[in-house]
C-alpha atoms as a PDB file:
ATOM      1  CA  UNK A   1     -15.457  -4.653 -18.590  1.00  0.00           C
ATOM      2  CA  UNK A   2     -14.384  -3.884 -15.058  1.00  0.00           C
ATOM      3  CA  UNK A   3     -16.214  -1.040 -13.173  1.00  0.00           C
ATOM      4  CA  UNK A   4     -14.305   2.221 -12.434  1.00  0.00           C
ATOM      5  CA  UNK A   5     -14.997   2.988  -9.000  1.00  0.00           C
ATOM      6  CA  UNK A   6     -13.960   6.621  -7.426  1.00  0.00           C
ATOM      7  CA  UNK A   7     -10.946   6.673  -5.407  1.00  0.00           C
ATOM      8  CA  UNK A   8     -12.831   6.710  -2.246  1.00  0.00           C
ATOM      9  CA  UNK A   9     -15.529   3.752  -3.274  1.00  0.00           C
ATOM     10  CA  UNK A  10     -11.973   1.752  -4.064  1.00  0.00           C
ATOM     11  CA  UNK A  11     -10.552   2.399  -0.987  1.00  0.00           C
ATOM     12  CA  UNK A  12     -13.680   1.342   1.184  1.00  0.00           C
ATOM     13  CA  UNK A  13     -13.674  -1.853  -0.782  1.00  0.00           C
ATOM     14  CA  UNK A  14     -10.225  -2.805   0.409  1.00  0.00           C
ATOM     15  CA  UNK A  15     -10.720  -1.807   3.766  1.00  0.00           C
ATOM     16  CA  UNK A  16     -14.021  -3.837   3.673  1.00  0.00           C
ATOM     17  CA  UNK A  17     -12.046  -6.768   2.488  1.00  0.00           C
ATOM     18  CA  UNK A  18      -9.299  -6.759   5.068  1.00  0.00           C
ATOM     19  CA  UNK A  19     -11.567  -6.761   7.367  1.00  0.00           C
ATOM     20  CA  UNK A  20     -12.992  -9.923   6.003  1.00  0.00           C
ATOM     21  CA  UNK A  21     -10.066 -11.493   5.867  1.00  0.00           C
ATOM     22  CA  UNK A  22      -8.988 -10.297   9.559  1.00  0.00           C
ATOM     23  CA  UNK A  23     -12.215 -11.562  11.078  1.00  0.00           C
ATOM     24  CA  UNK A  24     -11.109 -14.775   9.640  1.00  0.00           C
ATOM     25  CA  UNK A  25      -8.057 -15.490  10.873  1.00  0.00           C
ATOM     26  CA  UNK A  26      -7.593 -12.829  13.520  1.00  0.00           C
ATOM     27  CA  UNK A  27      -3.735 -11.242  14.612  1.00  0.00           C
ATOM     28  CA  UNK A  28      -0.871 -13.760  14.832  1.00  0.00           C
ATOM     29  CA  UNK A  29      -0.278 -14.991  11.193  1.00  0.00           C
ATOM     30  CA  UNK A  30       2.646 -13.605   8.923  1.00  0.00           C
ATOM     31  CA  UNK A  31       2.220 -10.640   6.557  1.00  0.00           C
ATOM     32  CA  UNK A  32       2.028 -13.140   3.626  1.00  0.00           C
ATOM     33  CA  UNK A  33      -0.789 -14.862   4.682  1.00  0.00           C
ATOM     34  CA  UNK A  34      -2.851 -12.035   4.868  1.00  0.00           C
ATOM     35  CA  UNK A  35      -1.749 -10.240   1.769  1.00  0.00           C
ATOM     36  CA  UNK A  36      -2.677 -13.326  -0.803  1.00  0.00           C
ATOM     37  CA  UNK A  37      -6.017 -13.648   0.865  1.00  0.00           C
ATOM     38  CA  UNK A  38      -6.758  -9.628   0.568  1.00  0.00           C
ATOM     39  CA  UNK A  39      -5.372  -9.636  -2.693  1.00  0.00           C
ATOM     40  CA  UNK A  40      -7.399 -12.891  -3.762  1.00  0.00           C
ATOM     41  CA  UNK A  41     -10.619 -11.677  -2.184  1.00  0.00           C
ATOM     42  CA  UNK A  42      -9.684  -8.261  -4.276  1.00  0.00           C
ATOM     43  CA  UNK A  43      -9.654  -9.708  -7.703  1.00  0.00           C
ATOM     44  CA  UNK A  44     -12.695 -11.738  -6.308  1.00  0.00           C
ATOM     45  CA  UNK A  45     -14.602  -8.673  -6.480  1.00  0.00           C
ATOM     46  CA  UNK A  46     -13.085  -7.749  -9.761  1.00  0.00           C
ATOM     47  CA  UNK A  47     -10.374  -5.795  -9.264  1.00  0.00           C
ATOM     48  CA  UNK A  48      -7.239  -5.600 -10.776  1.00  0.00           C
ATOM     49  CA  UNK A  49      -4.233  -6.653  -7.924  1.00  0.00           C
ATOM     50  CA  UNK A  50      -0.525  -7.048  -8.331  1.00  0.00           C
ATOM     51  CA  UNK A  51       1.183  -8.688  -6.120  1.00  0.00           C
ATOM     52  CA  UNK A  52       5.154  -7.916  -4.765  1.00  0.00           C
ATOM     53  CA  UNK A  53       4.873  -5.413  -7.523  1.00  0.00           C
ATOM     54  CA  UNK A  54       8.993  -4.029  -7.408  1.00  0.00           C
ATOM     55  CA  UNK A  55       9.316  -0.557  -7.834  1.00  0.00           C
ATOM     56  CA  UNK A  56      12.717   0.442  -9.789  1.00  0.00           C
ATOM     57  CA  UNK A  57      14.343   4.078  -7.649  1.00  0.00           C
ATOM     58  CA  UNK A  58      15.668   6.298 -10.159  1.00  0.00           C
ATOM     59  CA  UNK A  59      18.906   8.103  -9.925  1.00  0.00           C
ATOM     60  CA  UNK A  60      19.211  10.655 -12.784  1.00  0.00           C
ATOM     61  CA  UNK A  61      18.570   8.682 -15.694  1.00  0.00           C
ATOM     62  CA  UNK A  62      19.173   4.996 -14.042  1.00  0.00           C
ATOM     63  CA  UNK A  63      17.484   2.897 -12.990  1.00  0.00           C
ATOM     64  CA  UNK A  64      17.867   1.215  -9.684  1.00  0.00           C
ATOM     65  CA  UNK A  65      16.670  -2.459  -8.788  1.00  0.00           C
ATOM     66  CA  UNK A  66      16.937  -2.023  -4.781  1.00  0.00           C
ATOM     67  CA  UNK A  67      14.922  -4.581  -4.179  1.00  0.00           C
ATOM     68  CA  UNK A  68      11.761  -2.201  -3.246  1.00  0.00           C
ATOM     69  CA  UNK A  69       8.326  -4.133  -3.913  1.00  0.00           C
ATOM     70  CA  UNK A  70       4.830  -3.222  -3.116  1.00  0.00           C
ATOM     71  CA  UNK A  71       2.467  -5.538  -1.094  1.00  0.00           C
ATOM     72  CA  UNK A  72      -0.422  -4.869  -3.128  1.00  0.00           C
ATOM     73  CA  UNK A  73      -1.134  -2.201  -5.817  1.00  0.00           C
ATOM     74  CA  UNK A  74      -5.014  -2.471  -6.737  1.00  0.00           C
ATOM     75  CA  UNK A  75      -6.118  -0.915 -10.225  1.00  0.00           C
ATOM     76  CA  UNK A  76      -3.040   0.585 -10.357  1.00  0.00           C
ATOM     77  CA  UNK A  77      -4.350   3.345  -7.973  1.00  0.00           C
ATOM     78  CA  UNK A  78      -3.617   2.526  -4.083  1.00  0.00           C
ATOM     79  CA  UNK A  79      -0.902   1.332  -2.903  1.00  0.00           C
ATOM     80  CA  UNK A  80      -1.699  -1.137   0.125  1.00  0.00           C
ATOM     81  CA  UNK A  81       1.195  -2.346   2.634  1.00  0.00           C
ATOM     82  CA  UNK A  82       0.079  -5.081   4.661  1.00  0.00           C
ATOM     83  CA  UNK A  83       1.660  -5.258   8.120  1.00  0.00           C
ATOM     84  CA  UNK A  84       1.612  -7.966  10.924  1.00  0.00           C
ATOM     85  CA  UNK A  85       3.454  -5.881  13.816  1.00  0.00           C
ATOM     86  CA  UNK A  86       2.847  -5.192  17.627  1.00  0.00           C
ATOM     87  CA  UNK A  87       2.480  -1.523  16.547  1.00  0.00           C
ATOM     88  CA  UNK A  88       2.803   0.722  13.828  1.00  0.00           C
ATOM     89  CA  UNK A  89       5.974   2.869  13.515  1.00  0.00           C
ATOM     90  CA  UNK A  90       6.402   6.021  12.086  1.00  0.00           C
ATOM     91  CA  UNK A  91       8.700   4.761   9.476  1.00  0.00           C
ATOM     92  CA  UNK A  92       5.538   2.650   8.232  1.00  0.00           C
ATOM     93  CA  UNK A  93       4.092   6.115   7.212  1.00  0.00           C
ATOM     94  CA  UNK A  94       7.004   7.211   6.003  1.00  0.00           C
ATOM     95  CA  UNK A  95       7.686   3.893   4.130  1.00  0.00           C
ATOM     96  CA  UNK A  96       4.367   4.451   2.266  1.00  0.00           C
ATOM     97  CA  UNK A  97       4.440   7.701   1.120  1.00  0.00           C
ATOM     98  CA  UNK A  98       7.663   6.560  -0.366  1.00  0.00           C
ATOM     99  CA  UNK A  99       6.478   4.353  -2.263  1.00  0.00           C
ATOM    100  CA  UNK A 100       3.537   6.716  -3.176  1.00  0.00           C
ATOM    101  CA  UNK A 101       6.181   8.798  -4.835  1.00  0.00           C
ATOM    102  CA  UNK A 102       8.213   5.895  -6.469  1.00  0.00           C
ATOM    103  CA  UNK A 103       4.902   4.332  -7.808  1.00  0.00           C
ATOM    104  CA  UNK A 104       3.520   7.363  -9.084  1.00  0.00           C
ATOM    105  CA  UNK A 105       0.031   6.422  -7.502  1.00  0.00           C
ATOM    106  CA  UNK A 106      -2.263   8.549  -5.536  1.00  0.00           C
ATOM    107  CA  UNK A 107      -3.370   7.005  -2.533  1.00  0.00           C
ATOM    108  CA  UNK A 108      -1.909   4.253  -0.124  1.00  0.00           C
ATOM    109  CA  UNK A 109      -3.312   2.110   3.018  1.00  0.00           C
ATOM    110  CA  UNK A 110      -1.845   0.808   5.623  1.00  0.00           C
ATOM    111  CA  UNK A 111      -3.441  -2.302   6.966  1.00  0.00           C
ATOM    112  CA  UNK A 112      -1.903  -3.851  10.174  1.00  0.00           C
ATOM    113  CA  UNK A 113      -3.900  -7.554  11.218  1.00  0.00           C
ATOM    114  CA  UNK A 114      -1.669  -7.905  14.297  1.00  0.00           C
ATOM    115  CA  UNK A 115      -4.302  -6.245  16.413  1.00  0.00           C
ATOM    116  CA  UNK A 116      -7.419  -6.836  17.542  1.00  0.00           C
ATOM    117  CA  UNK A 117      -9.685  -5.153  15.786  1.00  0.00           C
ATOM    118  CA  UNK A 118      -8.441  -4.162  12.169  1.00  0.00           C
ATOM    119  CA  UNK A 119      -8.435  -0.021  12.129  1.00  0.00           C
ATOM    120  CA  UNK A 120      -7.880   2.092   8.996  1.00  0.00           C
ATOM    121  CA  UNK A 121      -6.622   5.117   9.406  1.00  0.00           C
ATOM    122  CA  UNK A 122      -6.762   7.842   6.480  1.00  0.00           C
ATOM    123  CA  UNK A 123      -5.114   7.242   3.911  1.00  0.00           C
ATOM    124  CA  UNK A 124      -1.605   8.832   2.877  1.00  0.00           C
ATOM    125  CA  UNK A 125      -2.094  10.632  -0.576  1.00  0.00           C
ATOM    126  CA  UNK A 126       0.480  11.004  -3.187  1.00  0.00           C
ATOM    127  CA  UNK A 127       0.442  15.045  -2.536  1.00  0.00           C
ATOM    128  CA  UNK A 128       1.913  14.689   0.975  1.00  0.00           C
ATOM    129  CA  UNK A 129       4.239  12.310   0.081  1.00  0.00           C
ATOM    130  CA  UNK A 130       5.724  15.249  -2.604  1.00  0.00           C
ATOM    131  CA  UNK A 131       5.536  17.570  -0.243  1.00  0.00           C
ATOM    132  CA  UNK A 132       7.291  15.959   2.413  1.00  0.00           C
ATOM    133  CA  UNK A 133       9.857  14.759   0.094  1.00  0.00           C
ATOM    134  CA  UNK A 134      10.521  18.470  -0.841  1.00  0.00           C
ATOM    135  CA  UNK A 135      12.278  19.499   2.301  1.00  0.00           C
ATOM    136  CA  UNK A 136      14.382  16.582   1.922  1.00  0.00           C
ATOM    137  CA  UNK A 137      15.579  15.947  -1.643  1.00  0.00           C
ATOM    138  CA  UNK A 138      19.473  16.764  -1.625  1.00  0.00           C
ATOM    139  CA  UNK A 139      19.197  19.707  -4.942  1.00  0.00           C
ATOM    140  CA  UNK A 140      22.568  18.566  -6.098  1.00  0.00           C
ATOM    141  CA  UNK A 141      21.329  14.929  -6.641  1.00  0.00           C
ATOM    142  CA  UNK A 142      18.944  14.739 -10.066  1.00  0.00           C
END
């Protein structure tokens, strides 16, 4: 049975792992190379990972296939978006809490191996991805 490890723990571990996988092949490599190696050395360690999970956007009662997919959702807890850019964007940020709020899940990383040194930065939680949506969401639509 696989262990349950607090949100934090969970998070550490996939930082800890990109890492790994970044001091292996260093910055230059395209997103997908990176993502199956995190993802494999993920369920290495015994986690659950999906893969290019898509993520249906609802629109009153339909449901939309837009094409939206996560990188990596581990234990069905954090999202993880895997990046291979000179620099990250604000719309990366914005891109993740998104999903966040699509995927219903709590917390989400943003890992970016086109750098030197592989940085994580705190991670976006589900509550400020409501919040910010808040100001936002057109009333009449829903």
């Amino acid at each position: 049975m696989p262990v349950q490890l607090p949100l934090h723990d969970l998070t550490q571990l996939i930082i800890a792992k990109g890492i790994v996988v970044h001091r292996y092949f260093g910055p230059g490599l395209f997103e997908t190379v990176y993502k199956r190696s995190l993802g494999l050395l993920l369920v290495e360690a015994g986690m659950v990972v999906e893969m290019e999970k898509p993520v249906p956007v609802r629109f009153r009662d339909l449901s939309l296939d837009c094409g939206y997919r996560l990188d990596l959702l581990i234990e069905n807890k954090v999202v993880v978006e895997v990046k291979a850019v000179d620099a990250l964007a604000p719309i990366h940020r914005t891109q993740l809490r998104t999903y966040l709020r699509l995927a219903d899940c709590p917390v989400g990383l943003i890992l970016n191996f086109n750098v030197p040194l592989l940085k994580a930065r705190h991670p976006a939680r589900r509550e400020q991805a409501l919040s910010d949506s808040r100001g936002t969401r057109d009333p009449r639509v829903g």
